[in-house]
N, C-alpha and C. Protein backbone atom coordinates (compact mmCIF):
# COMPACT_ATOMS: atom_id res chain seq x y z
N UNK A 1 -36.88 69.81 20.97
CA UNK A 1 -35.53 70.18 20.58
C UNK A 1 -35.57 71.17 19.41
N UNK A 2 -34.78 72.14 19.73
CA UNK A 2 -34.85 73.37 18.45
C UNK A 2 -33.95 72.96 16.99
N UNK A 3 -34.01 73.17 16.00
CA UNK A 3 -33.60 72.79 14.99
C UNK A 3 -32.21 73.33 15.14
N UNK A 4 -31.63 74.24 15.90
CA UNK A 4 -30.59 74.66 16.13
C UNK A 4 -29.65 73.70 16.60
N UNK A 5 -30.16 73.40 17.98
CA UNK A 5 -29.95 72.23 18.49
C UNK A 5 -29.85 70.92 17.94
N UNK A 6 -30.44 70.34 17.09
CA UNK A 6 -30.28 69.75 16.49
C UNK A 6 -29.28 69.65 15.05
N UNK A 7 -29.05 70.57 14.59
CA UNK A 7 -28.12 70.69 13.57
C UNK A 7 -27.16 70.66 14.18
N UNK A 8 -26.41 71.47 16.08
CA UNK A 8 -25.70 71.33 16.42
C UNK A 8 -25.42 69.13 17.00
N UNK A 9 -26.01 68.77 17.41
CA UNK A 9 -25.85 67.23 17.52
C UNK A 9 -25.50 66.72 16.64
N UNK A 10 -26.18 66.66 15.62
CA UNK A 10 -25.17 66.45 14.24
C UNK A 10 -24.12 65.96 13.68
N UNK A 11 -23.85 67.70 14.21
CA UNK A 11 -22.35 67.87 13.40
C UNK A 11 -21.63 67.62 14.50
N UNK A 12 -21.76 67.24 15.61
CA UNK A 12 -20.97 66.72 16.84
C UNK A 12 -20.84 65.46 16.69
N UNK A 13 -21.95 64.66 16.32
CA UNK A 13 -21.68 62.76 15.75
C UNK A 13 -20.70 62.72 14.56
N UNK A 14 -20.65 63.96 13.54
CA UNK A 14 -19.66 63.83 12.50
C UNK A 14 -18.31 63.96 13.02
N UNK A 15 -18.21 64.64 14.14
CA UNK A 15 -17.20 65.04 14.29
C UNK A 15 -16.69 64.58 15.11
N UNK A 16 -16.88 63.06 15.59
CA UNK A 16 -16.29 62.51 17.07
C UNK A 16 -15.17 62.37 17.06
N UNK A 17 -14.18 61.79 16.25
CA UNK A 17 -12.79 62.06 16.49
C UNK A 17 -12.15 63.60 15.84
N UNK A 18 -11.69 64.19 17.04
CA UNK A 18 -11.39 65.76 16.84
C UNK A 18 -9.54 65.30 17.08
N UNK A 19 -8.70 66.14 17.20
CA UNK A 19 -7.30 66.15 17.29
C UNK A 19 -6.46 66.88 18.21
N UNK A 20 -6.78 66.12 19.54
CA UNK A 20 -5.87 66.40 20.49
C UNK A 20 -4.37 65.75 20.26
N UNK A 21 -4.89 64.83 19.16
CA UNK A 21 -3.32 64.64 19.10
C UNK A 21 -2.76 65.65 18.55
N UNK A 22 -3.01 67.07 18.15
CA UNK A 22 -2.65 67.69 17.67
C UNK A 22 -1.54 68.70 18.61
N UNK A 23 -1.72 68.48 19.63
CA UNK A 23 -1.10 68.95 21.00
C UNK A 23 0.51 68.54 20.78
N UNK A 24 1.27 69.89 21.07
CA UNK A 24 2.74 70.35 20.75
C UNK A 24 3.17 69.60 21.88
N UNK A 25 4.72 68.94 21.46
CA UNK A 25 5.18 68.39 23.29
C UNK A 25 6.12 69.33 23.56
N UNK A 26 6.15 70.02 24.61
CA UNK A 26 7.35 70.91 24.87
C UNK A 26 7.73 70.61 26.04
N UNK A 27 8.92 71.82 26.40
CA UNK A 27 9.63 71.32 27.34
C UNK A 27 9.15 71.89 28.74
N UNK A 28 8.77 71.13 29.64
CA UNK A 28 8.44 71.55 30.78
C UNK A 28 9.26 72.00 31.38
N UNK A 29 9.22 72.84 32.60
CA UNK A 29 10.28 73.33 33.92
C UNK A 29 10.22 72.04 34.72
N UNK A 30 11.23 72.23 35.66
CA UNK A 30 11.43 70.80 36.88
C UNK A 30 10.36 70.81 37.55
N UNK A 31 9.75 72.13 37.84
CA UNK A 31 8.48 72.26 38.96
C UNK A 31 7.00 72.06 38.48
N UNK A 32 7.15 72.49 37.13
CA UNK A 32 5.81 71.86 36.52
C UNK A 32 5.57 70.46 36.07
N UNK A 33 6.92 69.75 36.18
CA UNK A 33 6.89 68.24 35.72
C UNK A 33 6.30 67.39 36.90
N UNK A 34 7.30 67.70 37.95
CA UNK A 34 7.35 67.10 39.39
C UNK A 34 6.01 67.66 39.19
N UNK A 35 5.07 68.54 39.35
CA UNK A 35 3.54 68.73 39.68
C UNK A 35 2.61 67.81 39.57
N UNK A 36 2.77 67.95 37.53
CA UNK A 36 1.96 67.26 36.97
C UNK A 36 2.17 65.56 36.85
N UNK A 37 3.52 65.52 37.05
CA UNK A 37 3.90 63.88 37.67
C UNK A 37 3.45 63.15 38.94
N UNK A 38 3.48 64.29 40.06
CA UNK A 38 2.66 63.77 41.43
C UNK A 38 1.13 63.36 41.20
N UNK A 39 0.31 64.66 40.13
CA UNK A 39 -0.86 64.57 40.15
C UNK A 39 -1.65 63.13 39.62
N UNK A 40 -0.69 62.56 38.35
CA UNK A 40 -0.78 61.36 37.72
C UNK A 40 -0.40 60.29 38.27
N UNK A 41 0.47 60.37 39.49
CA UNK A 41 1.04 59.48 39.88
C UNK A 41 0.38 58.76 40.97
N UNK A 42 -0.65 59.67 41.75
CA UNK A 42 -1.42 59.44 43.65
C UNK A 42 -2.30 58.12 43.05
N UNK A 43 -2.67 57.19 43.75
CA UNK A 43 -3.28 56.06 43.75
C UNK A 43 -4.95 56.04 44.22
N UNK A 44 -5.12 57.72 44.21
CA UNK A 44 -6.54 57.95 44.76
C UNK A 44 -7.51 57.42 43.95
N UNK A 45 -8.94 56.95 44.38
CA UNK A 45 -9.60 56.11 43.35
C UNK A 45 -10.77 57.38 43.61
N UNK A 46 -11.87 57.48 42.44
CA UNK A 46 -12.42 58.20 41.60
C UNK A 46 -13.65 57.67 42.77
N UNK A 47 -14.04 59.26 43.61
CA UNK A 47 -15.45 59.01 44.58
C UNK A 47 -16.41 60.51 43.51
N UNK A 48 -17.28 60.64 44.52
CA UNK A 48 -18.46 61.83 43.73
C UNK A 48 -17.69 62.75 44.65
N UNK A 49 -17.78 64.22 44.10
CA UNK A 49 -17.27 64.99 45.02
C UNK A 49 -18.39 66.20 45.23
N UNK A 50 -19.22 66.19 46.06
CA UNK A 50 -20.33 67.04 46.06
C UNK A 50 -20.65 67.55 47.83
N UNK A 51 -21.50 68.49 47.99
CA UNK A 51 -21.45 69.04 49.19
C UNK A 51 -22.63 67.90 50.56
N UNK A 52 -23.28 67.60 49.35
CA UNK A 52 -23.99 66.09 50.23
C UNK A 52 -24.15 65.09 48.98
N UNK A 53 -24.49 63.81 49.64
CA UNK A 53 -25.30 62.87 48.73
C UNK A 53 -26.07 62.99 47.86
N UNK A 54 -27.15 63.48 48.24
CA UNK A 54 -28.30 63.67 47.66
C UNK A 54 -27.93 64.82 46.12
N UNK A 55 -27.67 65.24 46.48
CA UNK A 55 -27.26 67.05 44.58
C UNK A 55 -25.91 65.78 44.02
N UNK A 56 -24.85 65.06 44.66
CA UNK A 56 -24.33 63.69 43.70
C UNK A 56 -24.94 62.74 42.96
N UNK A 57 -26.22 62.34 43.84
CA UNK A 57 -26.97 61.04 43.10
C UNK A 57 -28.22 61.83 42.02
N UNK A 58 -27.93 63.16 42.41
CA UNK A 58 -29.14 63.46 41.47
C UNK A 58 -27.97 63.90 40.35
N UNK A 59 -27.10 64.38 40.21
CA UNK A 59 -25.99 64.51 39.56
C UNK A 59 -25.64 63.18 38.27
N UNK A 60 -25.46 62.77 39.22
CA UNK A 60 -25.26 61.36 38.39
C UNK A 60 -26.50 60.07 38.00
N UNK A 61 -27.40 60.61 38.84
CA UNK A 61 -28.72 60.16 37.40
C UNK A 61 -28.98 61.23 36.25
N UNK A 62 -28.87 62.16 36.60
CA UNK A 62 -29.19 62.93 35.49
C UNK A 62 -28.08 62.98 34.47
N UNK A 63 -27.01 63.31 34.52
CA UNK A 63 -26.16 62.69 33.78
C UNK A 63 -25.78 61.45 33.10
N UNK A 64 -26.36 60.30 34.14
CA UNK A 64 -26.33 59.31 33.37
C UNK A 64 -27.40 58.71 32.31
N UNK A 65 -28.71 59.49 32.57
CA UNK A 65 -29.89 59.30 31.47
C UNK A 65 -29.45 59.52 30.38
N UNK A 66 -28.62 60.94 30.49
CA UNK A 66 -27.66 61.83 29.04
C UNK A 66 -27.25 60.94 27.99
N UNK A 67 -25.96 59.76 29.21
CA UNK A 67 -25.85 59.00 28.40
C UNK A 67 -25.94 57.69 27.70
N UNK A 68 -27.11 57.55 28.10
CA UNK A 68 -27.59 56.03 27.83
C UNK A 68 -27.09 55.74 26.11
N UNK A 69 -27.77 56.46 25.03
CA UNK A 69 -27.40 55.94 23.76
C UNK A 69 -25.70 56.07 23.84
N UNK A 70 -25.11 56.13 24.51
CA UNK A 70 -23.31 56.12 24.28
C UNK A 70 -22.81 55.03 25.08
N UNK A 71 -23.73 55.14 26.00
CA UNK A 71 -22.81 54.09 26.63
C UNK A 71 -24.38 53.41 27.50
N UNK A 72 -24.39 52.21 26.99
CA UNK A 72 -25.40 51.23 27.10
C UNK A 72 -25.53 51.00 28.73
N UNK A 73 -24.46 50.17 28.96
CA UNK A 73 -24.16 49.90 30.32
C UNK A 73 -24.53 50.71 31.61
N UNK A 74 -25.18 50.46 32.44
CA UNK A 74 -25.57 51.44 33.74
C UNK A 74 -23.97 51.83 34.46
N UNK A 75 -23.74 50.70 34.72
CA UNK A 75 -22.52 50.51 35.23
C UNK A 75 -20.98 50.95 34.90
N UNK A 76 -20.96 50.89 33.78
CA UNK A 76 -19.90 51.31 33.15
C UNK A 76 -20.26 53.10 33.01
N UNK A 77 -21.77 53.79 32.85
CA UNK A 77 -22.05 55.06 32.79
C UNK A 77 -21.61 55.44 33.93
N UNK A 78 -22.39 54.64 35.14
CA UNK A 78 -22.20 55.68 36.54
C UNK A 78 -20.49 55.69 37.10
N UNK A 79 -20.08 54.39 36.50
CA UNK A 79 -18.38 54.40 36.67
C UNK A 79 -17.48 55.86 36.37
N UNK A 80 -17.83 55.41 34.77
CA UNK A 80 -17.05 56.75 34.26
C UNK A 80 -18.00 57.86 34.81
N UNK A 81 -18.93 58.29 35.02
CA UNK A 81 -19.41 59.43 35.73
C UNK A 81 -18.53 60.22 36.61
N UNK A 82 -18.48 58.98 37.88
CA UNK A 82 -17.89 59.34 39.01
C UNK A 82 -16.50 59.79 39.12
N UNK A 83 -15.95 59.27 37.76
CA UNK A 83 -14.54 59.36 37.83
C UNK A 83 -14.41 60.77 37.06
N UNK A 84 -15.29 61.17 36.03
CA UNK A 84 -14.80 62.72 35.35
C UNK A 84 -15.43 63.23 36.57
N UNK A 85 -16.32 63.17 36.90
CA UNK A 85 -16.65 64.33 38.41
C UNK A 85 -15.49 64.58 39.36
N UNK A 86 -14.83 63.56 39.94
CA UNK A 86 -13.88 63.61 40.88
C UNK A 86 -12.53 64.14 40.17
N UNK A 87 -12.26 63.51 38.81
CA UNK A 87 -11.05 63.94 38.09
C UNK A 87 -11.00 65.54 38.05
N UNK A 88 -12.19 65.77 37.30
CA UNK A 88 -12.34 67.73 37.16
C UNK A 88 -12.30 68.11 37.97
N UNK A 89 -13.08 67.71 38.83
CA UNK A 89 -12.97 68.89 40.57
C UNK A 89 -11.78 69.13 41.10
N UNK A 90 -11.16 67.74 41.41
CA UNK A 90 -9.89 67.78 41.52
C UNK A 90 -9.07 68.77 40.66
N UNK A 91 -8.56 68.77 39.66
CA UNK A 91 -8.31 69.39 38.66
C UNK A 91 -8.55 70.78 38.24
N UNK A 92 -9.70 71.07 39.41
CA UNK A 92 -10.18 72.70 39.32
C UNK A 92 -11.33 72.71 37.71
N UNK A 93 -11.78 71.98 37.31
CA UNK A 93 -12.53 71.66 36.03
C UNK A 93 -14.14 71.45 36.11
N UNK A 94 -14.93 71.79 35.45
CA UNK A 94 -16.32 72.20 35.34
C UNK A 94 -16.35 70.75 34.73
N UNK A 95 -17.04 69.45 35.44
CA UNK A 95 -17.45 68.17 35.45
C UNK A 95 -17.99 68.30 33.57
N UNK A 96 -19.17 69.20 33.60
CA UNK A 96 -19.62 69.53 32.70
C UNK A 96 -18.94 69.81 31.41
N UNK A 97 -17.85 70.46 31.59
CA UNK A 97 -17.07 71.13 30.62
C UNK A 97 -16.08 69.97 29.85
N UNK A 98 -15.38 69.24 30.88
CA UNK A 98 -15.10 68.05 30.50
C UNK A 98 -15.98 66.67 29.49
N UNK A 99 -16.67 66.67 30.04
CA UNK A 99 -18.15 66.13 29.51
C UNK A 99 -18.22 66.45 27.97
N UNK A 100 -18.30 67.31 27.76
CA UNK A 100 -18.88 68.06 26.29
C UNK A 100 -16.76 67.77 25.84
N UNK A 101 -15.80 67.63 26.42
CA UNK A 101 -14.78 67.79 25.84
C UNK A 101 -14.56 66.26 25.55
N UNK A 102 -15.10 65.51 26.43
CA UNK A 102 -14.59 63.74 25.82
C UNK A 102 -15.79 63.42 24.95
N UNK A 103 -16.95 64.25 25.05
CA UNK A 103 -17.82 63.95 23.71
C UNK A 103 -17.22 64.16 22.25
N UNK A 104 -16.44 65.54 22.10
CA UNK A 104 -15.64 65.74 20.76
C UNK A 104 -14.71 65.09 20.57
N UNK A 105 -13.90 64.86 21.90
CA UNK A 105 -13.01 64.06 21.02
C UNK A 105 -12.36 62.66 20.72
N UNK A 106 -13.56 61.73 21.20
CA UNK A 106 -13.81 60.38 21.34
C UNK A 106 -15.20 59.82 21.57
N UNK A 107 -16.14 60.80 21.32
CA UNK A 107 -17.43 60.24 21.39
C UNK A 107 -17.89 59.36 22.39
N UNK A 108 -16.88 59.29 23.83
CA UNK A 108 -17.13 58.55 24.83
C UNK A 108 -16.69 56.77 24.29
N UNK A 109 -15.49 56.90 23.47
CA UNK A 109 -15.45 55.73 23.11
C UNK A 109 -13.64 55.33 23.88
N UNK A 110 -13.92 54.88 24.86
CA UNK A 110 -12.67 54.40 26.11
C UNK A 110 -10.96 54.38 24.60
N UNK A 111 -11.43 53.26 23.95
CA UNK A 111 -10.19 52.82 23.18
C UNK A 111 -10.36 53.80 21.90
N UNK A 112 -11.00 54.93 21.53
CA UNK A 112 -10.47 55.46 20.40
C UNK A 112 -9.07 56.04 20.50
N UNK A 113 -8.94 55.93 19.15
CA UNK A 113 -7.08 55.65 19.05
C UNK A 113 -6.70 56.95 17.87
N UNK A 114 -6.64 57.56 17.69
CA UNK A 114 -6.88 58.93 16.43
C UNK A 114 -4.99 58.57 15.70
N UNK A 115 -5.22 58.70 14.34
CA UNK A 115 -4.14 58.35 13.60
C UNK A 115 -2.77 58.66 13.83
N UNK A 116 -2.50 60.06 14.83
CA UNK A 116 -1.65 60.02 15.32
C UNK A 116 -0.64 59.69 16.64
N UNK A 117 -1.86 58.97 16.99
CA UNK A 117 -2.02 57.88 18.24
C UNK A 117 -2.04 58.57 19.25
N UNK A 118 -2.79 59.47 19.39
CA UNK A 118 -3.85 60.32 20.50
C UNK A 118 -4.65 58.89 20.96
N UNK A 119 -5.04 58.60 22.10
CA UNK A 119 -5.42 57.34 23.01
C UNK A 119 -6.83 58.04 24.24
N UNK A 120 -7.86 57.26 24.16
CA UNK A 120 -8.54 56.89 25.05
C UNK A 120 -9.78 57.96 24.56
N UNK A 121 -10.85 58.16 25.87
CA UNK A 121 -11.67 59.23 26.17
C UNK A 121 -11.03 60.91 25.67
N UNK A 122 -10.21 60.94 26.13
CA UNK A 122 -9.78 62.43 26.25
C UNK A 122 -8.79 62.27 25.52
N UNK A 123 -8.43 61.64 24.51
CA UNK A 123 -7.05 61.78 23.50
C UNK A 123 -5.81 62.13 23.79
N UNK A 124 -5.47 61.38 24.91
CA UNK A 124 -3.97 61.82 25.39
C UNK A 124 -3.27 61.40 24.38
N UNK A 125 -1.73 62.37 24.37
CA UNK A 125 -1.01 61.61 23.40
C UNK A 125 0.32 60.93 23.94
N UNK A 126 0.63 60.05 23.68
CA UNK A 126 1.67 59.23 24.88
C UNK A 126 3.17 59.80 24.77
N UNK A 127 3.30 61.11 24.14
CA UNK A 127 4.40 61.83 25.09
C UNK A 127 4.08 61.94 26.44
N UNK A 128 3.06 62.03 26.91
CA UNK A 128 2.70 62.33 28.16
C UNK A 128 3.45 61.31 28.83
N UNK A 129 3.09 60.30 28.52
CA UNK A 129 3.63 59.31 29.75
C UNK A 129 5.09 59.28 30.15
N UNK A 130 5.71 59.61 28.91
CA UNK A 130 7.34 59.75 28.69
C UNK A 130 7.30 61.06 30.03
N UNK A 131 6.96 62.37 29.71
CA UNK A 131 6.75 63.56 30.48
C UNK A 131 6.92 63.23 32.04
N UNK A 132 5.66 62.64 32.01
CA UNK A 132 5.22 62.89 33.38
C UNK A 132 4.77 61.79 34.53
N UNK A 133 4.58 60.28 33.53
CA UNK A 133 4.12 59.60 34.04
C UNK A 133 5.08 58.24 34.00
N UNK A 134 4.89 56.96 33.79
CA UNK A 134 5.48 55.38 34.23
C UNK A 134 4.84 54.90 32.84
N UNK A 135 5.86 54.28 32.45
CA UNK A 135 5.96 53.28 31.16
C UNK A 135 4.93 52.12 31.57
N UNK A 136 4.14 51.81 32.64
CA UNK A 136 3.17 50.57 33.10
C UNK A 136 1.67 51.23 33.23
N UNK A 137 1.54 52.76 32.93
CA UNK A 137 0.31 53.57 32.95
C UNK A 137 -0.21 53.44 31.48
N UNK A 138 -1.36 52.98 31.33
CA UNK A 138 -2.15 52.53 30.32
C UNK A 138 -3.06 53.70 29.76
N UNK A 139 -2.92 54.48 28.78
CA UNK A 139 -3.59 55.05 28.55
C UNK A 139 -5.35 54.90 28.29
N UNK A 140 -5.03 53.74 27.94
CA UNK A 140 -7.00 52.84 27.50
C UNK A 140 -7.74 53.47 28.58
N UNK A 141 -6.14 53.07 29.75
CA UNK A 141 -7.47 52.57 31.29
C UNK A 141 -8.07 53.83 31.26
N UNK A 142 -9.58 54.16 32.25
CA UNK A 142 -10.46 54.80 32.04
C UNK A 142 -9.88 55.64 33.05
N UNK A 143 -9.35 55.47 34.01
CA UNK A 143 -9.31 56.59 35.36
C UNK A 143 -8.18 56.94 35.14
N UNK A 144 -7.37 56.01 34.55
CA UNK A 144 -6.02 56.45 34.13
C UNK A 144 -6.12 57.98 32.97
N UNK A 145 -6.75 57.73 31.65
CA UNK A 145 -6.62 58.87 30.71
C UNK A 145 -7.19 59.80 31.28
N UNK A 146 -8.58 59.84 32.34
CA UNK A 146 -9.09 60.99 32.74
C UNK A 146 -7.93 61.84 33.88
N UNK A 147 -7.29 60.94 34.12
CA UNK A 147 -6.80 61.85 35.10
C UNK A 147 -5.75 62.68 34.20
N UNK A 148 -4.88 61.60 33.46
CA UNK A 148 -4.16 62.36 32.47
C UNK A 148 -4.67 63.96 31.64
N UNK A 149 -5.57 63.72 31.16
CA UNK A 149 -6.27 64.68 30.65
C UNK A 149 -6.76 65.76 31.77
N UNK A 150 -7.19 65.82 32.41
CA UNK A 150 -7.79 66.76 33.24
C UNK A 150 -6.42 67.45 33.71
N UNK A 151 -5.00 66.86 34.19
CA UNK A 151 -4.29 66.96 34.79
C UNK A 151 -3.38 68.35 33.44
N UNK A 152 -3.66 67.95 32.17
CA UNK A 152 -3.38 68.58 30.73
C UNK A 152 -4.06 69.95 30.59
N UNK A 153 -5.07 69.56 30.82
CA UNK A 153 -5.77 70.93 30.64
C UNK A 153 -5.74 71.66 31.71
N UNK A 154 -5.85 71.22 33.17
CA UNK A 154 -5.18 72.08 34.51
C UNK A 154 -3.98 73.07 33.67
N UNK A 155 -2.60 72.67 33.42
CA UNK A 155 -1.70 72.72 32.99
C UNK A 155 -2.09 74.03 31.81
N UNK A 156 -2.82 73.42 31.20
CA UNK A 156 -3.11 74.44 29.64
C UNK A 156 -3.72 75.42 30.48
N UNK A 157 -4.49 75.23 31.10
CA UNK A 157 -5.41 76.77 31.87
C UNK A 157 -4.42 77.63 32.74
N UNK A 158 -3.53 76.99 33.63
CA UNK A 158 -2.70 77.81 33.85
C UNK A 158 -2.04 78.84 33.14
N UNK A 159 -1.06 77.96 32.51
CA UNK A 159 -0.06 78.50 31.09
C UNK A 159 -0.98 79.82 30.34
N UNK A 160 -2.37 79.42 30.34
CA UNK A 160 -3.40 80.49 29.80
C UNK A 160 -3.77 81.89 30.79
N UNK A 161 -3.83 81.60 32.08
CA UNK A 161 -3.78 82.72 32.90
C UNK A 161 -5.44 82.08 33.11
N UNK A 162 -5.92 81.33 32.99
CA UNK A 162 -7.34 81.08 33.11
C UNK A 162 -8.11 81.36 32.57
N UNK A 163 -8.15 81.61 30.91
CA UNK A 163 -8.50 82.03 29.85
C UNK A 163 -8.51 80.29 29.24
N UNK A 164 -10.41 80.01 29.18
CA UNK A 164 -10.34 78.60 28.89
C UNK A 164 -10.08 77.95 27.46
N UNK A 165 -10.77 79.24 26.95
CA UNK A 165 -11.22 79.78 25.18
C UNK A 165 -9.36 79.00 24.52
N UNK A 166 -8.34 79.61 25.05
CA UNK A 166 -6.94 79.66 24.55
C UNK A 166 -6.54 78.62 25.26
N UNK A 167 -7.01 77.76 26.65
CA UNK A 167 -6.28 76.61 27.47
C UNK A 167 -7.26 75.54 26.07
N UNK A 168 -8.63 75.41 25.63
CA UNK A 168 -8.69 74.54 24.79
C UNK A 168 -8.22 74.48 23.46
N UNK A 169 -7.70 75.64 23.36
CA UNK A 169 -7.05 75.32 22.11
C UNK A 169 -5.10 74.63 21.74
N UNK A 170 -5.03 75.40 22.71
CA UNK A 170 -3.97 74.53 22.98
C UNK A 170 -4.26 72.82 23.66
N UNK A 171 -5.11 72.69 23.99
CA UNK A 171 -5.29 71.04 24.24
C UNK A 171 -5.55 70.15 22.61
N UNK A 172 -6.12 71.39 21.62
CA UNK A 172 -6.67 70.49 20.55
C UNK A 172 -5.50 70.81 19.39
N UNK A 173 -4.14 72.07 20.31
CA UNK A 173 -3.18 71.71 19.17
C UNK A 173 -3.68 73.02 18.08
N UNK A 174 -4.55 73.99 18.32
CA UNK A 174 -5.36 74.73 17.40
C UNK A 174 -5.44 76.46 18.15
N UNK A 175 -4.19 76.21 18.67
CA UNK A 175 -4.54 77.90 19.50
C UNK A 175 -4.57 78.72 18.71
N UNK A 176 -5.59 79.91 18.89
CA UNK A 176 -6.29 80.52 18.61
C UNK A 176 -7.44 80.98 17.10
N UNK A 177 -7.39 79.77 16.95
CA UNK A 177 -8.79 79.03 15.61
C UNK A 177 -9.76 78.99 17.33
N UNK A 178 -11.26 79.53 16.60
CA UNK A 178 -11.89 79.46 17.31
C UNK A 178 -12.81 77.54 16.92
N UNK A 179 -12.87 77.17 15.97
CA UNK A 179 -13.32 76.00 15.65
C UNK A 179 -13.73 74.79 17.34
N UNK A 180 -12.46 74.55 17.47
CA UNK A 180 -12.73 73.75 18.32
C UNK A 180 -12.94 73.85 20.09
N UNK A 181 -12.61 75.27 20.38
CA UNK A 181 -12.86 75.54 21.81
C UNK A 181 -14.56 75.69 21.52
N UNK A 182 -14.85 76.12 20.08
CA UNK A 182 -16.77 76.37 19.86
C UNK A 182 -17.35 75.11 20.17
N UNK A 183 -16.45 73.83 19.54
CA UNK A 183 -17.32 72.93 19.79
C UNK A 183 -17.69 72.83 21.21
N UNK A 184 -16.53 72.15 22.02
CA UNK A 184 -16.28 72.02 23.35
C UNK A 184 -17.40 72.86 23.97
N UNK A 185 -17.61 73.86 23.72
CA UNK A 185 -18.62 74.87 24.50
C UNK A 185 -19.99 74.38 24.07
N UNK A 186 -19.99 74.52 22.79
CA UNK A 186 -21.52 73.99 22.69
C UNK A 186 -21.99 72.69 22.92
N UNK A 187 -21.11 71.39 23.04
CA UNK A 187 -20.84 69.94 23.59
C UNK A 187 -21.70 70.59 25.33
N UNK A 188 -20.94 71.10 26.26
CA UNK A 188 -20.85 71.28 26.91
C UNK A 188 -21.95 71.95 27.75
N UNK A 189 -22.55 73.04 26.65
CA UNK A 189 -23.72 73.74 27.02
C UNK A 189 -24.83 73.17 26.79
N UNK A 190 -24.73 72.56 25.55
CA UNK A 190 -26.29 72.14 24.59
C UNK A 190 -26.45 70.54 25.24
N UNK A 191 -25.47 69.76 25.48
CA UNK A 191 -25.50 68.38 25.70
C UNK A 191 -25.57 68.01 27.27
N UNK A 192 -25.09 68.76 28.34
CA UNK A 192 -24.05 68.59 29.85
C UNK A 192 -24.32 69.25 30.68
N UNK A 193 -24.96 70.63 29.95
CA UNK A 193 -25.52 71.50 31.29
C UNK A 193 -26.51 70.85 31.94
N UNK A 194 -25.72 71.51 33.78
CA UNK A 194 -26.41 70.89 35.12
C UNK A 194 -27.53 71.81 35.25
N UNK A 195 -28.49 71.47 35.70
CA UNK A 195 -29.40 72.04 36.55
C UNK A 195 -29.93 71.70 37.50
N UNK A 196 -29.94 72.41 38.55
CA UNK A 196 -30.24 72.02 39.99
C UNK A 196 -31.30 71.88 40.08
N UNK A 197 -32.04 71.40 41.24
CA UNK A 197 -33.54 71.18 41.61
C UNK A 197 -34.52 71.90 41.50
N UNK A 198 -33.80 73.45 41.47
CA UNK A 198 -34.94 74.54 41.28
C UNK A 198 -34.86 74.89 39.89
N UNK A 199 -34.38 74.17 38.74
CA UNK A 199 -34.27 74.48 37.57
C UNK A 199 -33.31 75.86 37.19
N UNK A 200 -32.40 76.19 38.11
CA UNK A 200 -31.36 76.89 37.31
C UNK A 200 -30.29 76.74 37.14
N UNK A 201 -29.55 76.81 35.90
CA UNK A 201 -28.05 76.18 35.69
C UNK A 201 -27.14 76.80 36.66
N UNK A 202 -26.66 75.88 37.11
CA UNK A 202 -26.04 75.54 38.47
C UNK A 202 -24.51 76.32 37.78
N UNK A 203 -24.11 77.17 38.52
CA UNK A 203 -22.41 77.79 38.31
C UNK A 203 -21.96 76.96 39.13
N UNK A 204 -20.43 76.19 38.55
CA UNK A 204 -19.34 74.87 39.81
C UNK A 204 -18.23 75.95 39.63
């Protein structure tokens, strides 16, 4: 590991709770509500979404070695695995990219709760649920916030024109401070990057 690398890990453990609660609530259109309300709302449960078996299970061992010191549990790793894989794809989202984004801003910790009561993995903040979702949707739950979140930043990337740099900053409430879309990237690159069988980082 390069000392680079390492100074970057770091300051990523200092920095596990980041501030998505920092995220503005505004007013949606009827057609972007109804969207992002259907998307939160489907009862679909969290599979691998890959072109065969085999590039999934290697997917998700290798990912899950990643995170053994975070999350102890085999079970509970390959769980949540399966569910940011299927959530992002769905979502049009780089598995990876996500990855390095619930590392900043919950350290992979399900119930972190940030002072302005930003909730879960991905720090939703429970205007959302008012927005878009049912007063009986739990933010804690695990498939529940990922979908929330993924479904947020869909939303932010749009609104952005697909400009991710400005869709994360508006998720962290910080548009256009480069601070925290840097982390996210280097979370993402230094910690999450895939590589395929022949050893080259795999473009999703």
């Amino acid at each position: 590991m390069t000392v680079k690398k390492a100074l970057f890990i770091c300051l990523l453990a200092a920095s596990a709770l980041a501030c998505a609660g920092a995220q503005k609530e505004e007013a949606l259109s009827t057609s972007v509500q109804s969207a992002m309300a259907r998307s939160v709302g489907d009862g679909i449960q969290p599979r691998l979404v890959f072109d065969n078996r085999a590039e999934g299970e290697a997917w998700l061992n290798e990912m899950s070695n990643r995170l053994v010191k975070k999350i102890p549990d085999e079970f509970m790793r390959r769980k949540l695995l399966t569910a940011v894989q299927y959530e992002a794809t769905r979502a049009g989202l780089d598995p990876q990219m996500v990855l390095g984004l619930i590392n900043v801003e919950s350290g992979f910790n399900r119930y972190a709760l940030s002072s302005v009561g930003a909730r879960g993995l991905m720090q939703v903040m429970p205007f959302w649920v008012r927005q878009i979702g049912s007063a009986d949707q739990n933010l804690f739950d695990m498939n529940t916030n990922l979908r929330y979140g993924c479904t947020i930043l869909r939303y932010y990337l749009d609104v952005e024109n697909g400009d991710l740099f400005r869709a994360l900053g508006r998720y962290n409430g910080s548009l256009g401070r480069p601070e925290y879309p840097n982390m996210v990237y280097g979370s993402w690159k230094n910690l999450f990057a895939w590589k395929d069988i022949g050893g080259n980082i795999a473009s999703k």
